[in-house]
PDB file of N, CA and C in Angstrom:
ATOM      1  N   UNK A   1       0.841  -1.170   0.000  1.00  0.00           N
ATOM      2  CA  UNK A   1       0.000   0.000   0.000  1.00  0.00           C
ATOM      3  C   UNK A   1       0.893   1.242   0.000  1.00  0.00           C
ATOM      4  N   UNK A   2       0.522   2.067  -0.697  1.00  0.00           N
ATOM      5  CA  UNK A   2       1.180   3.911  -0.851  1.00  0.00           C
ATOM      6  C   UNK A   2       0.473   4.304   0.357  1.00  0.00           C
ATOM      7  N   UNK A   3       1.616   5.323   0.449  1.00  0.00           N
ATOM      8  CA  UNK A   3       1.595   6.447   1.830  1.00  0.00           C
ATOM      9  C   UNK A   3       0.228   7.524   1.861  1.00  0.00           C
ATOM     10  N   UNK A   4       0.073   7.974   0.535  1.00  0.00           N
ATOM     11  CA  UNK A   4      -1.359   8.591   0.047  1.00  0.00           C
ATOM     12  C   UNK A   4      -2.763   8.036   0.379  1.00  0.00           C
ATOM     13  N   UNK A   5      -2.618   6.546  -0.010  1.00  0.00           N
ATOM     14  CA  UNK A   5      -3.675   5.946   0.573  1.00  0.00           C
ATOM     15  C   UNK A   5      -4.185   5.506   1.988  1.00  0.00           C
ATOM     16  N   UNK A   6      -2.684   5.269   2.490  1.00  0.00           N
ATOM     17  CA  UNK A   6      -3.044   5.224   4.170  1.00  0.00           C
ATOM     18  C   UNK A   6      -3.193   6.294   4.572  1.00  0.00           C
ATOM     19  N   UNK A   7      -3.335   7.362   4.434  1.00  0.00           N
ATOM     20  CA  UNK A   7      -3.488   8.798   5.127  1.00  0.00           C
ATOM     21  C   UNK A   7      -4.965   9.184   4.824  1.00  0.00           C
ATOM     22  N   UNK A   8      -5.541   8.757   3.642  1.00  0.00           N
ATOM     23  CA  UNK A   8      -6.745   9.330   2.700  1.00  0.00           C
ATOM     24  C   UNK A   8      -7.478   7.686   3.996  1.00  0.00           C
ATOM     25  N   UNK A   9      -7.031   6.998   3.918  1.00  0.00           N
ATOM     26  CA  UNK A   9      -8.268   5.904   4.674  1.00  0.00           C
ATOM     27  C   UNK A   9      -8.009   6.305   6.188  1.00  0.00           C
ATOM     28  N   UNK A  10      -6.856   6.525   6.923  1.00  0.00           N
ATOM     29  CA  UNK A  10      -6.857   6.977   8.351  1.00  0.00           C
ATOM     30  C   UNK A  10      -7.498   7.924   8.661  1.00  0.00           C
ATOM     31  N   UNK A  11      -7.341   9.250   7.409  1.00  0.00           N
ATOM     32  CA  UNK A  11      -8.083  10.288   8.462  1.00  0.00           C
ATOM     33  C   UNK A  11      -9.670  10.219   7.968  1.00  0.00           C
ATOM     34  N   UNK A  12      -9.917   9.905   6.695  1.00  0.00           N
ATOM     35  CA  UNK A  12     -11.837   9.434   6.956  1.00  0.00           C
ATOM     36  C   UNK A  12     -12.136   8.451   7.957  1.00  0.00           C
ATOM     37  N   UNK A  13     -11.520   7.608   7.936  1.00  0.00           N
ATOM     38  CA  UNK A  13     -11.749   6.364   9.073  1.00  0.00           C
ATOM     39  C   UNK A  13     -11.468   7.273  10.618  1.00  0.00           C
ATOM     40  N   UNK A  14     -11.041   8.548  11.116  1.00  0.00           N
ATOM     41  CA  UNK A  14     -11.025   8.867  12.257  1.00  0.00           C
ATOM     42  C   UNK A  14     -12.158   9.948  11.848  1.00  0.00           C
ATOM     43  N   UNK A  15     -12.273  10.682  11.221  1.00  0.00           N
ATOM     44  CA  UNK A  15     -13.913  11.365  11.059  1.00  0.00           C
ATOM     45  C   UNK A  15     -14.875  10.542  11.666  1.00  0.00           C
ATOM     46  N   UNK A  16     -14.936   9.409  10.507  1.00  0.00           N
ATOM     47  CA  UNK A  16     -16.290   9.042  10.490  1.00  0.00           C
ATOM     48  C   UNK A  16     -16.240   8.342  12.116  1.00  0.00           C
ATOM     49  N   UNK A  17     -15.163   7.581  12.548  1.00  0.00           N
ATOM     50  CA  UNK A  17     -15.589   7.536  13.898  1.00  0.00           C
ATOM     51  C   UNK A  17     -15.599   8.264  15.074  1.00  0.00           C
ATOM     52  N   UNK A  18     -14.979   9.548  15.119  1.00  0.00           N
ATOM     53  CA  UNK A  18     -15.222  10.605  15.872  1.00  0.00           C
ATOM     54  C   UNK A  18     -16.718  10.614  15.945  1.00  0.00           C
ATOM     55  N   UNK A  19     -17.331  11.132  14.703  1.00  0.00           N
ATOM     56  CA  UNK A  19     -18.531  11.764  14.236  1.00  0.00           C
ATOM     57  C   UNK A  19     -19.272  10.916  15.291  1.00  0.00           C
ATOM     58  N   UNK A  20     -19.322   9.721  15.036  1.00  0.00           N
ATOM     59  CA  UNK A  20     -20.316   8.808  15.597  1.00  0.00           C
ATOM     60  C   UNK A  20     -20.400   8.482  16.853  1.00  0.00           C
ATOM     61  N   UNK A  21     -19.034   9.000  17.395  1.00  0.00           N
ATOM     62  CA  UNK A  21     -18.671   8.743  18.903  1.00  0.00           C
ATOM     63  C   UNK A  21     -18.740  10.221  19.497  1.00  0.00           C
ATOM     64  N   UNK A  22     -19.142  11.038  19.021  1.00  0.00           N
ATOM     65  CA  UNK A  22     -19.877  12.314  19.496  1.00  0.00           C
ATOM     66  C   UNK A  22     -21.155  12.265  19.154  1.00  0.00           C
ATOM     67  N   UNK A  23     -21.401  11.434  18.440  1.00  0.00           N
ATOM     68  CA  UNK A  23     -23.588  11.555  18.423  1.00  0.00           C
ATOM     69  C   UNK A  23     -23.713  10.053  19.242  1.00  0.00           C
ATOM     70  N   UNK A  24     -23.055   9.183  19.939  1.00  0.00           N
ATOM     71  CA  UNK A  24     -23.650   8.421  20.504  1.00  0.00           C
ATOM     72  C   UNK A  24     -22.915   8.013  22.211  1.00  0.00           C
ATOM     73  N   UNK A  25     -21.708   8.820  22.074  1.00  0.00           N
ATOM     74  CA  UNK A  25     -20.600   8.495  23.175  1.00  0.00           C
ATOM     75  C   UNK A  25     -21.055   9.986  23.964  1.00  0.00           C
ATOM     76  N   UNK A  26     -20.010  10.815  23.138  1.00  0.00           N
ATOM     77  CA  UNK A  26     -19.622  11.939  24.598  1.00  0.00           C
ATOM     78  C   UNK A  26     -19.427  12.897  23.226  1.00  0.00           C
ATOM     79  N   UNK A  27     -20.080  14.197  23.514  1.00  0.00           N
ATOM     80  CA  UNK A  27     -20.272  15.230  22.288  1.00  0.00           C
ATOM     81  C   UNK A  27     -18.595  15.472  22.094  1.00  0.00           C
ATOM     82  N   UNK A  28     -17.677  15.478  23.503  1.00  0.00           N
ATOM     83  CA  UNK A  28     -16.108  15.261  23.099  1.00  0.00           C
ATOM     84  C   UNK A  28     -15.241  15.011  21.906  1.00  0.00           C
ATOM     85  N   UNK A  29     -15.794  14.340  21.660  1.00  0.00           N
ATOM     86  CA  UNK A  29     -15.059  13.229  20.475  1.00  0.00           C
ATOM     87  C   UNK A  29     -14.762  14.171  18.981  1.00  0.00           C
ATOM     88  N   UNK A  30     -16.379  15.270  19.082  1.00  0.00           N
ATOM     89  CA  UNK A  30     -16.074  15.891  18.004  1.00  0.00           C
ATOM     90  C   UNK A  30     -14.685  16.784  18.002  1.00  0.00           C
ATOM     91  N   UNK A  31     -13.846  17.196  18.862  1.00  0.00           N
ATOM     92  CA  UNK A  31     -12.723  17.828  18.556  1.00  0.00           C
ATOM     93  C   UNK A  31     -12.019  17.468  18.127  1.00  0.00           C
ATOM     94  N   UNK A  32     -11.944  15.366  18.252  1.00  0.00           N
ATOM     95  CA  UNK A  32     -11.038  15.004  17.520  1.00  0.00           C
ATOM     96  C   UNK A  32     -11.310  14.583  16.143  1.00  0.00           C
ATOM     97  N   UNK A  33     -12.516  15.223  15.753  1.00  0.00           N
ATOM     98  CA  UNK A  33     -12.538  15.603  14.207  1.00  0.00           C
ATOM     99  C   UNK A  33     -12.021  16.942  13.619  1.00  0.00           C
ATOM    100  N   UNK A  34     -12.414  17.640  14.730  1.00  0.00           N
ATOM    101  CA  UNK A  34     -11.781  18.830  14.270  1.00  0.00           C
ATOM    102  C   UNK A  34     -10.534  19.174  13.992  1.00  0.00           C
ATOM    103  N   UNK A  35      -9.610  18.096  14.791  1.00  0.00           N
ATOM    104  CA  UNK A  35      -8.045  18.335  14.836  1.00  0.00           C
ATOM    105  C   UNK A  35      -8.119  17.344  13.838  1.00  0.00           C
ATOM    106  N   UNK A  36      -8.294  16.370  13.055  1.00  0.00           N
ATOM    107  CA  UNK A  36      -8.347  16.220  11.924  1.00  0.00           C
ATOM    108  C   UNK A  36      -8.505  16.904  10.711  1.00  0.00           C
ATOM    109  N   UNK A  37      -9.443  17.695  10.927  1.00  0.00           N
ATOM    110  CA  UNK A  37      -9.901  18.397   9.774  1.00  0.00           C
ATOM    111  C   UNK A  37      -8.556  19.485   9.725  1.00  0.00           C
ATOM    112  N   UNK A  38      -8.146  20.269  10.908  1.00  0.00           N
ATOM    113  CA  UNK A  38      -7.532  21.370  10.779  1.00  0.00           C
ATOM    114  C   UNK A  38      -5.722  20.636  10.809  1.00  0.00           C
ATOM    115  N   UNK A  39      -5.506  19.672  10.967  1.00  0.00           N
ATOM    116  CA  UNK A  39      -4.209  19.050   9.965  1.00  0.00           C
ATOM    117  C   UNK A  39      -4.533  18.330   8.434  1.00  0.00           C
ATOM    118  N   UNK A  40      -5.470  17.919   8.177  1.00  0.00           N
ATOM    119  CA  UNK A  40      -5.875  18.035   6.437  1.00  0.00           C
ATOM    120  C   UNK A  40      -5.831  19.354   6.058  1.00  0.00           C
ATOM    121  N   UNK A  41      -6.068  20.353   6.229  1.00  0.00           N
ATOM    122  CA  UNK A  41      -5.692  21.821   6.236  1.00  0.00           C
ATOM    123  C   UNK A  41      -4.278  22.172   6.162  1.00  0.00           C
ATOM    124  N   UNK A  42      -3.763  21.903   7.061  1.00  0.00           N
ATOM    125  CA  UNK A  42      -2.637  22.882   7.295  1.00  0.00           C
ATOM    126  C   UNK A  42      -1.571  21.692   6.661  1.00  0.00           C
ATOM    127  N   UNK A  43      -1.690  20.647   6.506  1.00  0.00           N
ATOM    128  CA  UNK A  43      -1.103  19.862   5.230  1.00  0.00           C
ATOM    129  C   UNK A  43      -1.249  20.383   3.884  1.00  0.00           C
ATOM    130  N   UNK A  44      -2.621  20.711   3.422  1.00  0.00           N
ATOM    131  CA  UNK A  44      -2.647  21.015   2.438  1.00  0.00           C
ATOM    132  C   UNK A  44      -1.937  22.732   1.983  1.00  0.00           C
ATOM    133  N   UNK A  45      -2.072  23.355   2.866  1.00  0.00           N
ATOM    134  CA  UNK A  45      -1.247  24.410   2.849  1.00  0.00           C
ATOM    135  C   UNK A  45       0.038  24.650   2.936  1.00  0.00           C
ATOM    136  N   UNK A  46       0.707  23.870   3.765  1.00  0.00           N
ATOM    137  CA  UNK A  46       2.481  23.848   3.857  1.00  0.00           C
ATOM    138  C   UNK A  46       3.037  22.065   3.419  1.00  0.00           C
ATOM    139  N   UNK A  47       1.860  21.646   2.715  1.00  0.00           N
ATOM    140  CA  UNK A  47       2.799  19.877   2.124  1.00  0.00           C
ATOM    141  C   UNK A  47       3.647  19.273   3.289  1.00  0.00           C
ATOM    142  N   UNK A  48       3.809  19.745   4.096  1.00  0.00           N
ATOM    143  CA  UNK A  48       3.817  18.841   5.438  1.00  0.00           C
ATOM    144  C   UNK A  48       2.885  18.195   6.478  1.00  0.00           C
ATOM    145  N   UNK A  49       3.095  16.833   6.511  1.00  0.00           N
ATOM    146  CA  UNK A  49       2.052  16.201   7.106  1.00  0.00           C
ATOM    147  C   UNK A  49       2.813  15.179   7.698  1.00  0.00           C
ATOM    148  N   UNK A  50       2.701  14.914   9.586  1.00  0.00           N
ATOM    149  CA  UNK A  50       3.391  14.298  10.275  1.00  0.00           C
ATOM    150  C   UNK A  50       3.069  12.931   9.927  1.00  0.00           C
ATOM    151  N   UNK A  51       2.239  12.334   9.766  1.00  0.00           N
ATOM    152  CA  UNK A  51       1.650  11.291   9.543  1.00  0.00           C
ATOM    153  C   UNK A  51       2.008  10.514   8.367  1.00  0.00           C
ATOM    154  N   UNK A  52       2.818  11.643   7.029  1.00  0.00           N
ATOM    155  CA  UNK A  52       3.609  10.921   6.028  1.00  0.00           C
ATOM    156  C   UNK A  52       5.126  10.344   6.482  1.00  0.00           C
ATOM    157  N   UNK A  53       5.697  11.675   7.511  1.00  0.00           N
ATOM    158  CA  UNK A  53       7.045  11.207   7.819  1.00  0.00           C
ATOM    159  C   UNK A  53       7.050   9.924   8.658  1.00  0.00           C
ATOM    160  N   UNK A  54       6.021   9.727   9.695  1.00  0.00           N
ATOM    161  CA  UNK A  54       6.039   8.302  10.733  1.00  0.00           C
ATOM    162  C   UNK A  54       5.752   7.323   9.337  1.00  0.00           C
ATOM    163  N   UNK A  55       4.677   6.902   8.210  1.00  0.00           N
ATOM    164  CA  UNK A  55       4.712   6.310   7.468  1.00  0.00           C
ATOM    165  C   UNK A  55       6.224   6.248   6.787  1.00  0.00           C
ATOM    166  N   UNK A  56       6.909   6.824   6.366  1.00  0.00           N
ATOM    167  CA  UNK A  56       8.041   7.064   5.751  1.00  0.00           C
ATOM    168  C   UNK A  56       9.102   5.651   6.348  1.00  0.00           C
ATOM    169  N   UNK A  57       8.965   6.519   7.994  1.00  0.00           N
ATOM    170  CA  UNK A  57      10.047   5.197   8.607  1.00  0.00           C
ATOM    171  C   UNK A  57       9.293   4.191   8.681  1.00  0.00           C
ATOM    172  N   UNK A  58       8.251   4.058   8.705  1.00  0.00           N
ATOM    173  CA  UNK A  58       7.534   2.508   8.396  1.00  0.00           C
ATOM    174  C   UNK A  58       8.389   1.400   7.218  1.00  0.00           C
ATOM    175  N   UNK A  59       8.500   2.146   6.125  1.00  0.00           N
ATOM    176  CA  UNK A  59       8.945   1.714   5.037  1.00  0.00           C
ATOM    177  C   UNK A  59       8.022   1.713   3.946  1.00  0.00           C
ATOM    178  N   UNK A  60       6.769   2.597   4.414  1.00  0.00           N
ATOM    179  CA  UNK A  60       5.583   3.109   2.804  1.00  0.00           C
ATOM    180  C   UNK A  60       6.501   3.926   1.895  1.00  0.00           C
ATOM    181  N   UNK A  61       6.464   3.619   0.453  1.00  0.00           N
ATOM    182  CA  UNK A  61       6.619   4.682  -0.362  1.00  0.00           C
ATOM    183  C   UNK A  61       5.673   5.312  -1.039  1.00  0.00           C
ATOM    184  N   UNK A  62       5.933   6.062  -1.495  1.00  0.00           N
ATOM    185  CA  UNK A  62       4.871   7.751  -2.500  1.00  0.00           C
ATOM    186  C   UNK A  62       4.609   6.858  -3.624  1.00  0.00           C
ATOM    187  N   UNK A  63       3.290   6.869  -4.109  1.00  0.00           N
ATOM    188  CA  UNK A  63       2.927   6.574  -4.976  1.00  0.00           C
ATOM    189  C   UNK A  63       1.791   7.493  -5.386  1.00  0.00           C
ATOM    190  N   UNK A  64       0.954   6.728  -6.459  1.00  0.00           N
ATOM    191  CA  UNK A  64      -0.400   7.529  -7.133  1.00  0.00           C
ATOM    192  C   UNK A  64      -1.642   6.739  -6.667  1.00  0.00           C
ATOM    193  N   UNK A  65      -2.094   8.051  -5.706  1.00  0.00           N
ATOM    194  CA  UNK A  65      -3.195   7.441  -5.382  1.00  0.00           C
ATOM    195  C   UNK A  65      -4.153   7.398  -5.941  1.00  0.00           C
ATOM    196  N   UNK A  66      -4.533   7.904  -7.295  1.00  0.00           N
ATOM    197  CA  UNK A  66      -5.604   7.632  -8.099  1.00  0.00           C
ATOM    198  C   UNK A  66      -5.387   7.528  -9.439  1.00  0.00           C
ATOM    199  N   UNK A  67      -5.510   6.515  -9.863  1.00  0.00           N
ATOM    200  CA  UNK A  67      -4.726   6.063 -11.075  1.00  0.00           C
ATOM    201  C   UNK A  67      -5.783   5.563 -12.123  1.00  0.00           C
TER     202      UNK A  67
END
């Protein structure tokens, strides 16, 4: 698997369960969508994203995620 794709399935996969764990857990949970949302942001603005470099030393490489 590419580094693009684990990032594009981690952070919907932490939305969508935030989301759901603030409409059925503890309204809490929604911040940690929000701090999702606002590092998809600030990735997309400065192309740095911590979550590529920890993948990196994993041993994922860059590929095309939509091909």
């Amino acid at each position: 698997m590419i580094i693009e794709k684990v990032v594009l399935l981690a952070a919907g996969t932490m939305v969508l369960a935030s989301s759901l764990l603030s409409i059925y857990h503890a309204p809490e949970w929604i911040y940690l969508t929000a701090f999702v949302g606002a590092n998809l942001l600030f990735s997309g603005i400065t192309g740095f994203c911590p979550m590529v470099k920890i993948l990196e030393k994993f041993g994922l490489q860059h590929g095309s995620a939509f091909k």
